[in-house]
N, C-alpha and C. Protein backbone atom coordinates (compact mmCIF):
# COMPACT_ATOMS: atom_id res chain seq x y z
N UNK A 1 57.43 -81.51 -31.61
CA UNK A 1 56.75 -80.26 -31.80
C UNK A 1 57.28 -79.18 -30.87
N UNK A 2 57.57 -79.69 -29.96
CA UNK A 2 57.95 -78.34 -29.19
C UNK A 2 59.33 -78.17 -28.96
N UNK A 3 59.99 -78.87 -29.64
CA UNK A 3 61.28 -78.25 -30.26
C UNK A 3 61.47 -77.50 -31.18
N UNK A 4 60.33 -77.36 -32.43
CA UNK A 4 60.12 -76.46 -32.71
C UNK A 4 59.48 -75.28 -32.25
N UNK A 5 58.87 -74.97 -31.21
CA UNK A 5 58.78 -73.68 -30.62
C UNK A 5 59.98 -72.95 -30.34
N UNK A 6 60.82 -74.13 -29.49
CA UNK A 6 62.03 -73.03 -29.12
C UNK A 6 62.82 -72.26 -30.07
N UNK A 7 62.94 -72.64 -31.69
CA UNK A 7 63.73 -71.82 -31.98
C UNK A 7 62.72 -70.60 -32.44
N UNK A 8 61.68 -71.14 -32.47
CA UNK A 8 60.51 -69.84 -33.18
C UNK A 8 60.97 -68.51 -31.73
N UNK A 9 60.88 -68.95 -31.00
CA UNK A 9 61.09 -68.05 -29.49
C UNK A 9 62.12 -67.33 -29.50
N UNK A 10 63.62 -68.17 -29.91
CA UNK A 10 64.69 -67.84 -30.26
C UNK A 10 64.25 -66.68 -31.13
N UNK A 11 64.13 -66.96 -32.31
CA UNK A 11 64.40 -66.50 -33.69
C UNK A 11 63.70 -64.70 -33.26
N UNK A 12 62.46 -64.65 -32.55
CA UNK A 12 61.81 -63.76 -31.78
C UNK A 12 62.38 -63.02 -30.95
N UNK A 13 63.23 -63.45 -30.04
CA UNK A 13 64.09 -62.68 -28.78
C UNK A 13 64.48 -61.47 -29.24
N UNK A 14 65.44 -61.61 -30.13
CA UNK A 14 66.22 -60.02 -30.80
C UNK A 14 64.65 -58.52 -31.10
N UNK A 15 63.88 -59.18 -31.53
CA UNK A 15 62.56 -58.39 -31.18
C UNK A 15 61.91 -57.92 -30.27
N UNK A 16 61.95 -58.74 -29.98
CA UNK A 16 61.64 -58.64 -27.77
C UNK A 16 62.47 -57.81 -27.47
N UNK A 17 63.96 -57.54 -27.79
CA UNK A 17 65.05 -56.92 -27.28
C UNK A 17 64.35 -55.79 -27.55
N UNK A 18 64.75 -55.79 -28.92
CA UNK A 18 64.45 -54.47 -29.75
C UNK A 18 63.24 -53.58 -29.32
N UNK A 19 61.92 -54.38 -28.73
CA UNK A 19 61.00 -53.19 -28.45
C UNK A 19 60.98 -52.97 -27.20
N UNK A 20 61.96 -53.67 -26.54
CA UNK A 20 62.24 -53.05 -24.92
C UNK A 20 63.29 -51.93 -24.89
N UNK A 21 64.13 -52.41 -26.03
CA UNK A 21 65.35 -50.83 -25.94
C UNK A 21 64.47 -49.65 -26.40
N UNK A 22 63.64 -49.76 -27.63
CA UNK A 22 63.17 -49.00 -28.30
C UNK A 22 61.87 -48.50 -26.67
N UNK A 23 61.66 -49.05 -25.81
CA UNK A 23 60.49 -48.85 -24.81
C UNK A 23 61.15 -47.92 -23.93
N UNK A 24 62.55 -48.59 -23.79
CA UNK A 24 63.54 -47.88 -22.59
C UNK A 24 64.20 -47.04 -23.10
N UNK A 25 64.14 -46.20 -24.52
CA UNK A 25 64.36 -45.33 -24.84
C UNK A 25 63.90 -44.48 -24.35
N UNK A 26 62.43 -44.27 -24.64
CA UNK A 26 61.40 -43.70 -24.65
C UNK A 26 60.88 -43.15 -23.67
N UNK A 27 61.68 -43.94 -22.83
CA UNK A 27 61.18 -43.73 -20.99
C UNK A 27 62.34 -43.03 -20.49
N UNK A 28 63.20 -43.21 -21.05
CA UNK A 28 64.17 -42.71 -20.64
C UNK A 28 63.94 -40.68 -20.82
N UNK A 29 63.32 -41.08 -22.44
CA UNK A 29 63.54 -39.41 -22.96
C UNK A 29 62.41 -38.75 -22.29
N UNK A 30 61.59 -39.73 -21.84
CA UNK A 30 60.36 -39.09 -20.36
C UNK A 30 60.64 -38.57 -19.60
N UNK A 31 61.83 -39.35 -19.33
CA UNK A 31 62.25 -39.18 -17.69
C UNK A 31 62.61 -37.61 -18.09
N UNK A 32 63.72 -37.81 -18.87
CA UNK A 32 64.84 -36.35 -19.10
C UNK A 32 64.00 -35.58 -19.34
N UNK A 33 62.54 -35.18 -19.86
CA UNK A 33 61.52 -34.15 -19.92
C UNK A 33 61.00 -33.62 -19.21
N UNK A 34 61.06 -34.56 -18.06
CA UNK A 34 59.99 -34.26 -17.01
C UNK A 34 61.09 -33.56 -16.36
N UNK A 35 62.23 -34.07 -16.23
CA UNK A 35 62.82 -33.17 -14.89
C UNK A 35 63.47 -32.08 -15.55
N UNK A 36 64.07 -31.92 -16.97
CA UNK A 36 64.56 -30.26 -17.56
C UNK A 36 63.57 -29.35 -17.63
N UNK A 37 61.89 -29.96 -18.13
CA UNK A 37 61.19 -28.82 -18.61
C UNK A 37 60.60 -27.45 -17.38
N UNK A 38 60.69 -27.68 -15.79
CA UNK A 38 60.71 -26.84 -15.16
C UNK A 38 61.84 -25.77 -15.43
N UNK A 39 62.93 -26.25 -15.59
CA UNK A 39 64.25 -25.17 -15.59
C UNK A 39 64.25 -24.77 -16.76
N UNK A 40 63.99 -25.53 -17.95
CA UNK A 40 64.09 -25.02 -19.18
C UNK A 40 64.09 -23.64 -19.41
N UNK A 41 63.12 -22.53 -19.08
CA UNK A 41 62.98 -21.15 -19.41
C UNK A 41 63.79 -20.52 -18.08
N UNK A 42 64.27 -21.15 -17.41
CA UNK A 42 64.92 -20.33 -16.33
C UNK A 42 66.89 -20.43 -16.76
N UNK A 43 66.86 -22.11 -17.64
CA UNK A 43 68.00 -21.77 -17.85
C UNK A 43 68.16 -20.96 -19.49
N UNK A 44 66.93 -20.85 -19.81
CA UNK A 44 66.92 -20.13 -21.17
C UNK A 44 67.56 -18.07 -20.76
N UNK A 45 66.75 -17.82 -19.65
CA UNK A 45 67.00 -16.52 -19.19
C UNK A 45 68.55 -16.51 -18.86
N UNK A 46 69.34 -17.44 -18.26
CA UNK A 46 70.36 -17.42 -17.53
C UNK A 46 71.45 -16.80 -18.99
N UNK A 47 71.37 -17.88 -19.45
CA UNK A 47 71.92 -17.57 -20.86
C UNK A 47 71.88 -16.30 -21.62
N UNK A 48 70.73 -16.22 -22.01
CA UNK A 48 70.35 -14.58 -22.48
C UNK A 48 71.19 -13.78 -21.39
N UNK A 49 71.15 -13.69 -19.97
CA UNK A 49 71.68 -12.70 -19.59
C UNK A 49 73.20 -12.67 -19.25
N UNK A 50 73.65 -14.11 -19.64
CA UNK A 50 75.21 -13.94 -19.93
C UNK A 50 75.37 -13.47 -21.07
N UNK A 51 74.90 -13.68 -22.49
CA UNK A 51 75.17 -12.83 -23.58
C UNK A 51 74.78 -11.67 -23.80
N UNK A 52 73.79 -11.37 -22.93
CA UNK A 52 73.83 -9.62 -22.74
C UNK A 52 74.75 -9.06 -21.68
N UNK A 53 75.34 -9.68 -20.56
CA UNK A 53 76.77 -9.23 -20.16
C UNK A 53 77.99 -8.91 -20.87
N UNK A 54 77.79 -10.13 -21.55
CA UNK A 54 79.36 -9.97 -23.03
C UNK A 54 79.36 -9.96 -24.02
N UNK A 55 78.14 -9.12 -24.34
CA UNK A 55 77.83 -7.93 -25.60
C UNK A 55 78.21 -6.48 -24.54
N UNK A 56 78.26 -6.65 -23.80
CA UNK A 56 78.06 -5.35 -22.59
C UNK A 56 79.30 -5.01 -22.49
N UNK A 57 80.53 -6.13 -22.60
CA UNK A 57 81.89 -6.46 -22.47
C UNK A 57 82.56 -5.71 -23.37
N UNK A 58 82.16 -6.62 -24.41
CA UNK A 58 82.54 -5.98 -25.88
C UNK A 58 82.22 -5.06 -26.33
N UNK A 59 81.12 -4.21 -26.71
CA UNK A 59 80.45 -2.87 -26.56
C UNK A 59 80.98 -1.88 -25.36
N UNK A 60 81.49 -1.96 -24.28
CA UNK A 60 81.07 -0.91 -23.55
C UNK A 60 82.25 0.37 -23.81
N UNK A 61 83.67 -0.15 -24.73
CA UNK A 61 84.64 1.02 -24.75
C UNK A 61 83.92 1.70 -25.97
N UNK A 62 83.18 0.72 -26.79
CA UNK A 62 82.29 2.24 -27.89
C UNK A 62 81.07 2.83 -27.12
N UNK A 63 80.50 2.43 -26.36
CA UNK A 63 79.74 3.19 -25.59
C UNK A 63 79.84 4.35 -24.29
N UNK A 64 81.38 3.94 -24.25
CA UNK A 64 81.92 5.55 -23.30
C UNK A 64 82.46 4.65 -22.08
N UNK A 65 81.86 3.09 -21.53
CA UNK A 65 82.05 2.65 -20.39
C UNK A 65 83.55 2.57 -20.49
N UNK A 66 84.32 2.46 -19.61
CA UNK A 66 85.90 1.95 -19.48
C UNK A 66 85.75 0.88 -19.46
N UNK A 67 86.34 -0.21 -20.40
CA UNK A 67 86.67 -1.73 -20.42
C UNK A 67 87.95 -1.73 -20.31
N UNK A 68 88.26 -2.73 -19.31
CA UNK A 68 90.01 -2.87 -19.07
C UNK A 68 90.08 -4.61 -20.30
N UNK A 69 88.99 -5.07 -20.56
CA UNK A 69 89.50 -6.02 -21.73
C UNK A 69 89.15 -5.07 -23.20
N UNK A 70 89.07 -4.33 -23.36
CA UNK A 70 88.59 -4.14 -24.45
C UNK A 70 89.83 -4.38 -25.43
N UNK A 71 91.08 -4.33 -25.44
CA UNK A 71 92.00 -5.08 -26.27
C UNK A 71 91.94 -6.18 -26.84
N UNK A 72 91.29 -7.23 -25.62
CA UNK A 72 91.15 -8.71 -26.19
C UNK A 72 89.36 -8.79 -26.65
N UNK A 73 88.25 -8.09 -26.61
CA UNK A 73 87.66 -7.92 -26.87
C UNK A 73 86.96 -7.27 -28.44
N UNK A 74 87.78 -6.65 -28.81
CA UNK A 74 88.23 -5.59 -30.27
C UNK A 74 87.77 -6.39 -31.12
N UNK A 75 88.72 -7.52 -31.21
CA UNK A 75 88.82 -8.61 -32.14
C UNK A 75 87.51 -9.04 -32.41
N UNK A 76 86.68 -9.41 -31.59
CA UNK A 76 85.42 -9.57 -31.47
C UNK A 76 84.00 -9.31 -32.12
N UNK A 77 84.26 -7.91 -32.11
CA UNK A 77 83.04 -7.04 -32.35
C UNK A 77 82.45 -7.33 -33.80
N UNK A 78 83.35 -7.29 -34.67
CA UNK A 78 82.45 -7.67 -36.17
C UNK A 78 81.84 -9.05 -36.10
N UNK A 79 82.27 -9.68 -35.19
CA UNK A 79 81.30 -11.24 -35.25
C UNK A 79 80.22 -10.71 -34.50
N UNK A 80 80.54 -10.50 -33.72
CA UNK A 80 78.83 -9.86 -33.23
C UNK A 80 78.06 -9.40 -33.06
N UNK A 81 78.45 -7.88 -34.83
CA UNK A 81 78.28 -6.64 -34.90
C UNK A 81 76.18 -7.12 -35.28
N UNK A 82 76.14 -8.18 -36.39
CA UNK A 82 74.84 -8.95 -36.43
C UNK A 82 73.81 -8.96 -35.33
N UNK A 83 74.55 -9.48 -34.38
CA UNK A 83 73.21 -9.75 -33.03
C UNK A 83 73.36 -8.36 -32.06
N UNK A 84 73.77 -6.91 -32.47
CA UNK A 84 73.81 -5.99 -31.75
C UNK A 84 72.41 -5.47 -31.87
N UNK A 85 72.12 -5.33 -33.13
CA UNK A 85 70.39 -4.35 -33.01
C UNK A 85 70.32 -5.50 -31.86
N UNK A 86 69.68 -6.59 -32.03
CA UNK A 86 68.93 -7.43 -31.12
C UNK A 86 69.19 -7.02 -29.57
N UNK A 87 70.16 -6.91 -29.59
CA UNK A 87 70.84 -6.82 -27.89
C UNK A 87 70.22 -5.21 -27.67
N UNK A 88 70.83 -4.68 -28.45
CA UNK A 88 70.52 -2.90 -27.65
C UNK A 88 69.20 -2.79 -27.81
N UNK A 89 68.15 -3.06 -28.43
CA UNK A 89 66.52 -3.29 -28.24
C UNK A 89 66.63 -3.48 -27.20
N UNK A 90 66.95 -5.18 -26.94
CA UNK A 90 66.69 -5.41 -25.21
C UNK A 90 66.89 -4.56 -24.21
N UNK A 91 68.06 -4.27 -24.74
CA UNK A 91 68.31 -2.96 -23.14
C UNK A 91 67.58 -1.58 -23.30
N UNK A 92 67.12 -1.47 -24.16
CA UNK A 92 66.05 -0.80 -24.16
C UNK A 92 66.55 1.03 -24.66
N UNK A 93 67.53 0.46 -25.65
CA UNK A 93 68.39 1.67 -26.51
C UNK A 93 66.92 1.65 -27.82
N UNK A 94 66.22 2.56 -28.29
CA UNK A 94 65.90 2.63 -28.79
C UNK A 94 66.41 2.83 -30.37
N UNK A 95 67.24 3.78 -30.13
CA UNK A 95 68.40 3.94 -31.44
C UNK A 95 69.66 3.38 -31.35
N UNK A 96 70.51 3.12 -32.32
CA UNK A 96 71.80 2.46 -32.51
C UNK A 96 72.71 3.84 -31.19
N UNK A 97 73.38 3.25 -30.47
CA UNK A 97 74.27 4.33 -29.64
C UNK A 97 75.36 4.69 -30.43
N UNK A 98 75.33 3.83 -31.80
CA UNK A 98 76.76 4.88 -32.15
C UNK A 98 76.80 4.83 -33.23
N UNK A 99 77.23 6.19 -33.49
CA UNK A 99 76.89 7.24 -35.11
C UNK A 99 77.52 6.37 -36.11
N UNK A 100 79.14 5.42 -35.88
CA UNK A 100 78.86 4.79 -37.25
C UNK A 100 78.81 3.13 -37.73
N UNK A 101 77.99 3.18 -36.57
CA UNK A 101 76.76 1.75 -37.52
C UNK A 101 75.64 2.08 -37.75
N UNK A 102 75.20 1.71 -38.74
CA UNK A 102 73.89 2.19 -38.93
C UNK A 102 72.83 0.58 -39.11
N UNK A 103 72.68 0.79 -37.74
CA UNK A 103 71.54 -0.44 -37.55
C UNK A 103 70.29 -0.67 -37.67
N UNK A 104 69.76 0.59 -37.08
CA UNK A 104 68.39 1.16 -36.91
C UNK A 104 68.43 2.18 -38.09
């Protein structure tokens, strides 16, 4: 009889495995929650304010600023002509700064 236990035990193990990986997953994705979700909105800002730097980049020879990249920058601008309303809101341009896009 209790040679038949062992393989019942056996036959069981890969289960046992399975809801300890599936446990140590889980703990794992705890862990990683607990310690990103303080920074989370701080590295959310960081970001935002690098892509409002280099919208700032790219924008600033149509806005009057002197850009010494604006050559390699040029290329650029229709990909990110889309997320410009968004950006010049933020900075707090109420109207489009230049006569020919018409965003606003």
């Amino acid at each position: 009889m209790e040679d038949n236990k062992t393989p019942n035990n056996l036959e069981n193990m890969p289960d046992r495995l399975k809801d300890n990986q599936s446990w140590w997953q889980r703990f794992v994705a705890g862990l990683n929650e607990f310690y990103h979700a303080p920074y989370r909105q701080t590295m959310a800002r960081a970001a935002r304010d690098e892509e409002d730097f280099f919208m700032l980049m790219m924008f600033a020879e149509s806005l009057g600023i002197d850009n010494p990249a604006s050559f390699y920058t040029l290329e650029l601008q229709p990909l990110f002509l889309e997320n410009f309303h968004e950006w010049h809101t933020r900075m707090g341009m109420d109207r489009c700064p230049f006569d020919h896009v018409g965003c606003c």
